[in-house]
PDB file of N, CA and C in Angstrom:
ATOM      1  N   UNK A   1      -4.677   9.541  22.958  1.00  0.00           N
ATOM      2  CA  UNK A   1      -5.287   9.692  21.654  1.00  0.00           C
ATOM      3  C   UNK A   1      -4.240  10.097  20.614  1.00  0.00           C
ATOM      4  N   UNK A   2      -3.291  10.939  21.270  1.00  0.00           N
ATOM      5  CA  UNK A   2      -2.396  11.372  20.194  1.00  0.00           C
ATOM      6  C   UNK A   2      -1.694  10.623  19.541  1.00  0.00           C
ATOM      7  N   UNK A   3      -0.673   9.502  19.981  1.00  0.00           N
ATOM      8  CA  UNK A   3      -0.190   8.125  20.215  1.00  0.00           C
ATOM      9  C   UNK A   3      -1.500   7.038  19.141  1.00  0.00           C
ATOM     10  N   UNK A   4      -2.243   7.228  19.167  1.00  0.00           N
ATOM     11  CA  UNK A   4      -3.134   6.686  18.862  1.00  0.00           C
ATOM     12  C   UNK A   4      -3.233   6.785  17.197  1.00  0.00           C
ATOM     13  N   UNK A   5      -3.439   7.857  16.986  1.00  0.00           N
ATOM     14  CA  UNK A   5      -3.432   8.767  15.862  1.00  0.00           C
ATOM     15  C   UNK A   5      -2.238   8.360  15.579  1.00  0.00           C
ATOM     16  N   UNK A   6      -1.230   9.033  16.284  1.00  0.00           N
ATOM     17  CA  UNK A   6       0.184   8.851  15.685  1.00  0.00           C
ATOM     18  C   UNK A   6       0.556   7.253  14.595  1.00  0.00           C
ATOM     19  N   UNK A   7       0.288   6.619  15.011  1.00  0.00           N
ATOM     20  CA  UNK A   7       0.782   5.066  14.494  1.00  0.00           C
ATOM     21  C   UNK A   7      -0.251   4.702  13.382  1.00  0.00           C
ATOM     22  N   UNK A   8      -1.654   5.121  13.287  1.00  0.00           N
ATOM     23  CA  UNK A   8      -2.409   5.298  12.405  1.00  0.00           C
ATOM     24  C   UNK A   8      -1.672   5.582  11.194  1.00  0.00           C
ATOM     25  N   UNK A   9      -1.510   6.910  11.734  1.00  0.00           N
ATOM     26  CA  UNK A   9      -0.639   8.030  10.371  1.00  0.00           C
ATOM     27  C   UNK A   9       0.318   7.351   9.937  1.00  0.00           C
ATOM     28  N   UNK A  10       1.372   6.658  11.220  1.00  0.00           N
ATOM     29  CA  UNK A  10       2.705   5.997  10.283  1.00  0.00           C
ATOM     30  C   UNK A  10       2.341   5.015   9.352  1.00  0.00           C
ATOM     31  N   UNK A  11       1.054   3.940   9.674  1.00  0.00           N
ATOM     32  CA  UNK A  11       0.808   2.809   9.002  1.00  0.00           C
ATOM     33  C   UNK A  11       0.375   3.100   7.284  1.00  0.00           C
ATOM     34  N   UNK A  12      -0.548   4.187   7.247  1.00  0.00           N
ATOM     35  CA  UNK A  12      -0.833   4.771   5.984  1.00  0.00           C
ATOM     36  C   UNK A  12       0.626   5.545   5.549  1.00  0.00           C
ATOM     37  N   UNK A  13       1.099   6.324   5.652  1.00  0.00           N
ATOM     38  CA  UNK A  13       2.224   6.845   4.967  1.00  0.00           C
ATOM     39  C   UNK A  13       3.414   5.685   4.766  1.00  0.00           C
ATOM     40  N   UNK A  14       3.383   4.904   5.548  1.00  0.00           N
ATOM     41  CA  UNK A  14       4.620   3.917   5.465  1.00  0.00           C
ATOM     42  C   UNK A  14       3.561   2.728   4.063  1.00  0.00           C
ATOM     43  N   UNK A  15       2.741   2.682   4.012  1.00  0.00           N
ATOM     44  CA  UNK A  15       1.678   1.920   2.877  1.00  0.00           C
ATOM     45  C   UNK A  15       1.786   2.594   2.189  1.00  0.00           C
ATOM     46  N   UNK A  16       1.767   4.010   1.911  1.00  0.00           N
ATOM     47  CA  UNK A  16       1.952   4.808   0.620  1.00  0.00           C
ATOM     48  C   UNK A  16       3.628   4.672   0.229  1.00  0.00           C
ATOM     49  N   UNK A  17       4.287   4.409   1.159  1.00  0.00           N
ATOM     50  CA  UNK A  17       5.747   4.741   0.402  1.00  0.00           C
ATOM     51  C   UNK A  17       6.266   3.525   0.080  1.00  0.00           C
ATOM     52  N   UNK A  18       5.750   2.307   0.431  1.00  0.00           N
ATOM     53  CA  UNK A  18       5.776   1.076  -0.161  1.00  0.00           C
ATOM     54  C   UNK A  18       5.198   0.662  -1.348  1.00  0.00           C
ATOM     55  N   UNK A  19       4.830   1.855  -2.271  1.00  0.00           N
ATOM     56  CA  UNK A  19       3.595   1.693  -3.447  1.00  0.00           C
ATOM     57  C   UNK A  19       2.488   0.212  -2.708  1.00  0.00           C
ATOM     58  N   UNK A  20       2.037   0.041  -2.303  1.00  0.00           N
ATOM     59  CA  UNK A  20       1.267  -1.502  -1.955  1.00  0.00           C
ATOM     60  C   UNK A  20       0.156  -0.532  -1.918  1.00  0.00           C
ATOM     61  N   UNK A  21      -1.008  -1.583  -2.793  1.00  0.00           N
ATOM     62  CA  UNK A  21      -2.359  -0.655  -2.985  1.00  0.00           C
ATOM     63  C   UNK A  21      -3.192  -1.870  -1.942  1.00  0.00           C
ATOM     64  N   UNK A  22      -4.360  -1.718  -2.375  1.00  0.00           N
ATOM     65  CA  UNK A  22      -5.387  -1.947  -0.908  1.00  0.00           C
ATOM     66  C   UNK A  22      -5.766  -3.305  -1.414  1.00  0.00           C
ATOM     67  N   UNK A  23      -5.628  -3.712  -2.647  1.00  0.00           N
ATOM     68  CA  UNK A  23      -5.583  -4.943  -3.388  1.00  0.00           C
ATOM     69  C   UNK A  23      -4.993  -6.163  -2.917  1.00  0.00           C
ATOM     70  N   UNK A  24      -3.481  -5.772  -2.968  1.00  0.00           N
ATOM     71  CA  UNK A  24      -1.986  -5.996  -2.764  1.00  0.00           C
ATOM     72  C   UNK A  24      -2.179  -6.270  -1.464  1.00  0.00           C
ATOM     73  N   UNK A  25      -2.439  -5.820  -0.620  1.00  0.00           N
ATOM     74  CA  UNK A  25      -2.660  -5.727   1.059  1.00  0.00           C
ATOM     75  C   UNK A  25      -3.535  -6.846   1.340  1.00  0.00           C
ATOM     76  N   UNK A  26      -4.620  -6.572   0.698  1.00  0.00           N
ATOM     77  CA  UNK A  26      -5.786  -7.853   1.174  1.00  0.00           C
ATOM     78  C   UNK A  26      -5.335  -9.021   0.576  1.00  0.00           C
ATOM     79  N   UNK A  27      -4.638  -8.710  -0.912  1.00  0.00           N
ATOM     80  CA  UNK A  27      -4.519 -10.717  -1.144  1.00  0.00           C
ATOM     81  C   UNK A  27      -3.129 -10.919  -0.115  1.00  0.00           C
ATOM     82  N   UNK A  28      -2.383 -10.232   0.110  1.00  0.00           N
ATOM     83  CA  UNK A  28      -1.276 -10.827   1.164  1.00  0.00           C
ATOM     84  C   UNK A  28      -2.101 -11.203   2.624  1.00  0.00           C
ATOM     85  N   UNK A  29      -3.054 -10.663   2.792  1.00  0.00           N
ATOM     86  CA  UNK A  29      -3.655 -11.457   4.283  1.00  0.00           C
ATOM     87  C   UNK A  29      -4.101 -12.696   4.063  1.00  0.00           C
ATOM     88  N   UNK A  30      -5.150 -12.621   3.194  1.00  0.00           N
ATOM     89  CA  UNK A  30      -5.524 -13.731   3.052  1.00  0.00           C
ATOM     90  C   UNK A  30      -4.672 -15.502   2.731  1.00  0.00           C
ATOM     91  N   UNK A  31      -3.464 -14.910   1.950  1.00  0.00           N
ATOM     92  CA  UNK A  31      -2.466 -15.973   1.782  1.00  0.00           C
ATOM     93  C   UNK A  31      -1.757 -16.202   2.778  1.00  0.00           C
ATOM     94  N   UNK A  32      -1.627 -14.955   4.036  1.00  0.00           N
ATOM     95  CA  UNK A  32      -1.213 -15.538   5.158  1.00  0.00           C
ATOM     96  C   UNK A  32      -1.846 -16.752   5.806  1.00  0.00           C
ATOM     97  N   UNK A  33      -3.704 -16.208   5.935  1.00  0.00           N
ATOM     98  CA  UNK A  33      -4.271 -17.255   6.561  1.00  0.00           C
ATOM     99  C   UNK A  33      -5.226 -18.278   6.051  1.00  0.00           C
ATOM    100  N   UNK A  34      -4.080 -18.176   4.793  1.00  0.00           N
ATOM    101  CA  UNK A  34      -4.754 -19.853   3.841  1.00  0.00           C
ATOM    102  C   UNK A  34      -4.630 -21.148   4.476  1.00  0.00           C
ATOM    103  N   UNK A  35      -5.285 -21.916   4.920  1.00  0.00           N
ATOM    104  CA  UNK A  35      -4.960 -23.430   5.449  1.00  0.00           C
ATOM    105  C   UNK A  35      -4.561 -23.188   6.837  1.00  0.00           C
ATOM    106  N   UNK A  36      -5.383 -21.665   7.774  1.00  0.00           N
ATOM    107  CA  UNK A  36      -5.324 -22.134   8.963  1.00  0.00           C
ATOM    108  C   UNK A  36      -6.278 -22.123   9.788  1.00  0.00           C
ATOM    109  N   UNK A  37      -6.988 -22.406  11.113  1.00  0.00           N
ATOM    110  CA  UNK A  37      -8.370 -22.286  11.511  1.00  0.00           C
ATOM    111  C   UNK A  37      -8.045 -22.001  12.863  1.00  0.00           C
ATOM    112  N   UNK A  38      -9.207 -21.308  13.433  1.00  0.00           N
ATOM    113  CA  UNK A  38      -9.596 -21.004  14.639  1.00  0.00           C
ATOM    114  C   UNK A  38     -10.160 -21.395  15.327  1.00  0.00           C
ATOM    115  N   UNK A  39      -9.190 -22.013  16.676  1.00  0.00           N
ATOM    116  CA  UNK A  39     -10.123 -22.896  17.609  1.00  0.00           C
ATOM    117  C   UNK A  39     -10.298 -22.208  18.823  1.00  0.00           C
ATOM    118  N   UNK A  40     -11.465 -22.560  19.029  1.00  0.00           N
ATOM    119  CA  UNK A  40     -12.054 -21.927  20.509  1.00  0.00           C
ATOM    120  C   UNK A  40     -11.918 -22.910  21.746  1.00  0.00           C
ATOM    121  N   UNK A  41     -11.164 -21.774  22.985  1.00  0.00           N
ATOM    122  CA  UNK A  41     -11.053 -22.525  23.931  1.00  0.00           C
ATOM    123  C   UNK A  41     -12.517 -23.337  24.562  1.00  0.00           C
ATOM    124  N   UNK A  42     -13.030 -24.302  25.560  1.00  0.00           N
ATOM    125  CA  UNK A  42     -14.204 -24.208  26.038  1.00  0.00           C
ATOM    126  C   UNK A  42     -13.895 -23.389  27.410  1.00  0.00           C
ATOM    127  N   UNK A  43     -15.195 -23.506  28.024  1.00  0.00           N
ATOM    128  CA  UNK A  43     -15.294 -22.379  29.303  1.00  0.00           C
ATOM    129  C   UNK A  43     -14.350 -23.123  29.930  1.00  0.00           C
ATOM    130  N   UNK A  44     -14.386 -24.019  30.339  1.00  0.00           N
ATOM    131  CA  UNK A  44     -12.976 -24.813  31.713  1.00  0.00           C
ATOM    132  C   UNK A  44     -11.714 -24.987  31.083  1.00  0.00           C
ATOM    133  N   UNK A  45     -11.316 -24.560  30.270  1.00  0.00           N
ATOM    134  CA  UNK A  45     -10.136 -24.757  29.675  1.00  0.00           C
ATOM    135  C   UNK A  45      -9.372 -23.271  29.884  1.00  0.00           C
ATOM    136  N   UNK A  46     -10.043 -22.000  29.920  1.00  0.00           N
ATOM    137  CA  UNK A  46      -9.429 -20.743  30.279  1.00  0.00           C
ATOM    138  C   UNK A  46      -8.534 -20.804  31.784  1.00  0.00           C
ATOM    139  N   UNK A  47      -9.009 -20.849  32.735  1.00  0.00           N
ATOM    140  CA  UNK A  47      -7.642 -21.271  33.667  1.00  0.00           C
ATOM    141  C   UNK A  47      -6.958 -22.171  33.713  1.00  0.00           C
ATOM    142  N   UNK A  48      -6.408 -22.780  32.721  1.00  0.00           N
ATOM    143  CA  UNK A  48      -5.163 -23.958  32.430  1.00  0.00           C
ATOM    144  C   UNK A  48      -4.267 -23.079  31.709  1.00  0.00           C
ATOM    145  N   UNK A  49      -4.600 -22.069  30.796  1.00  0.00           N
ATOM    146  CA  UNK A  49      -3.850 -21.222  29.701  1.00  0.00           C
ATOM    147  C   UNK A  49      -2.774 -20.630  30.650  1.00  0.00           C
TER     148      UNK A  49
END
């Protein structure tokens, strides 16, 4: 749990010392996953992976 916590904490303080507000954060995800899609394996296709 501590470990847990721990990396939490770094992710917010390392976001605060980057000035990047919660704005800034969400439009950079989303432009990551502009123009890409998610395909689902079917059931018989999981033991080939």
């Amino acid at each position: 749990m501590h470990r847990y916590l721990a990396e939490f904490d770094f992710r917010y303080n390392r976001r605060t010392a980057l000035k990047v507000t919660d704005t800034e954060c969400h439009d950079q995800l989303l432009a990551m996953i502009e123009g890409k899609r998610l395909a689902y394996r079917r059931i018989g296709e999981a033991r080939l992976a």
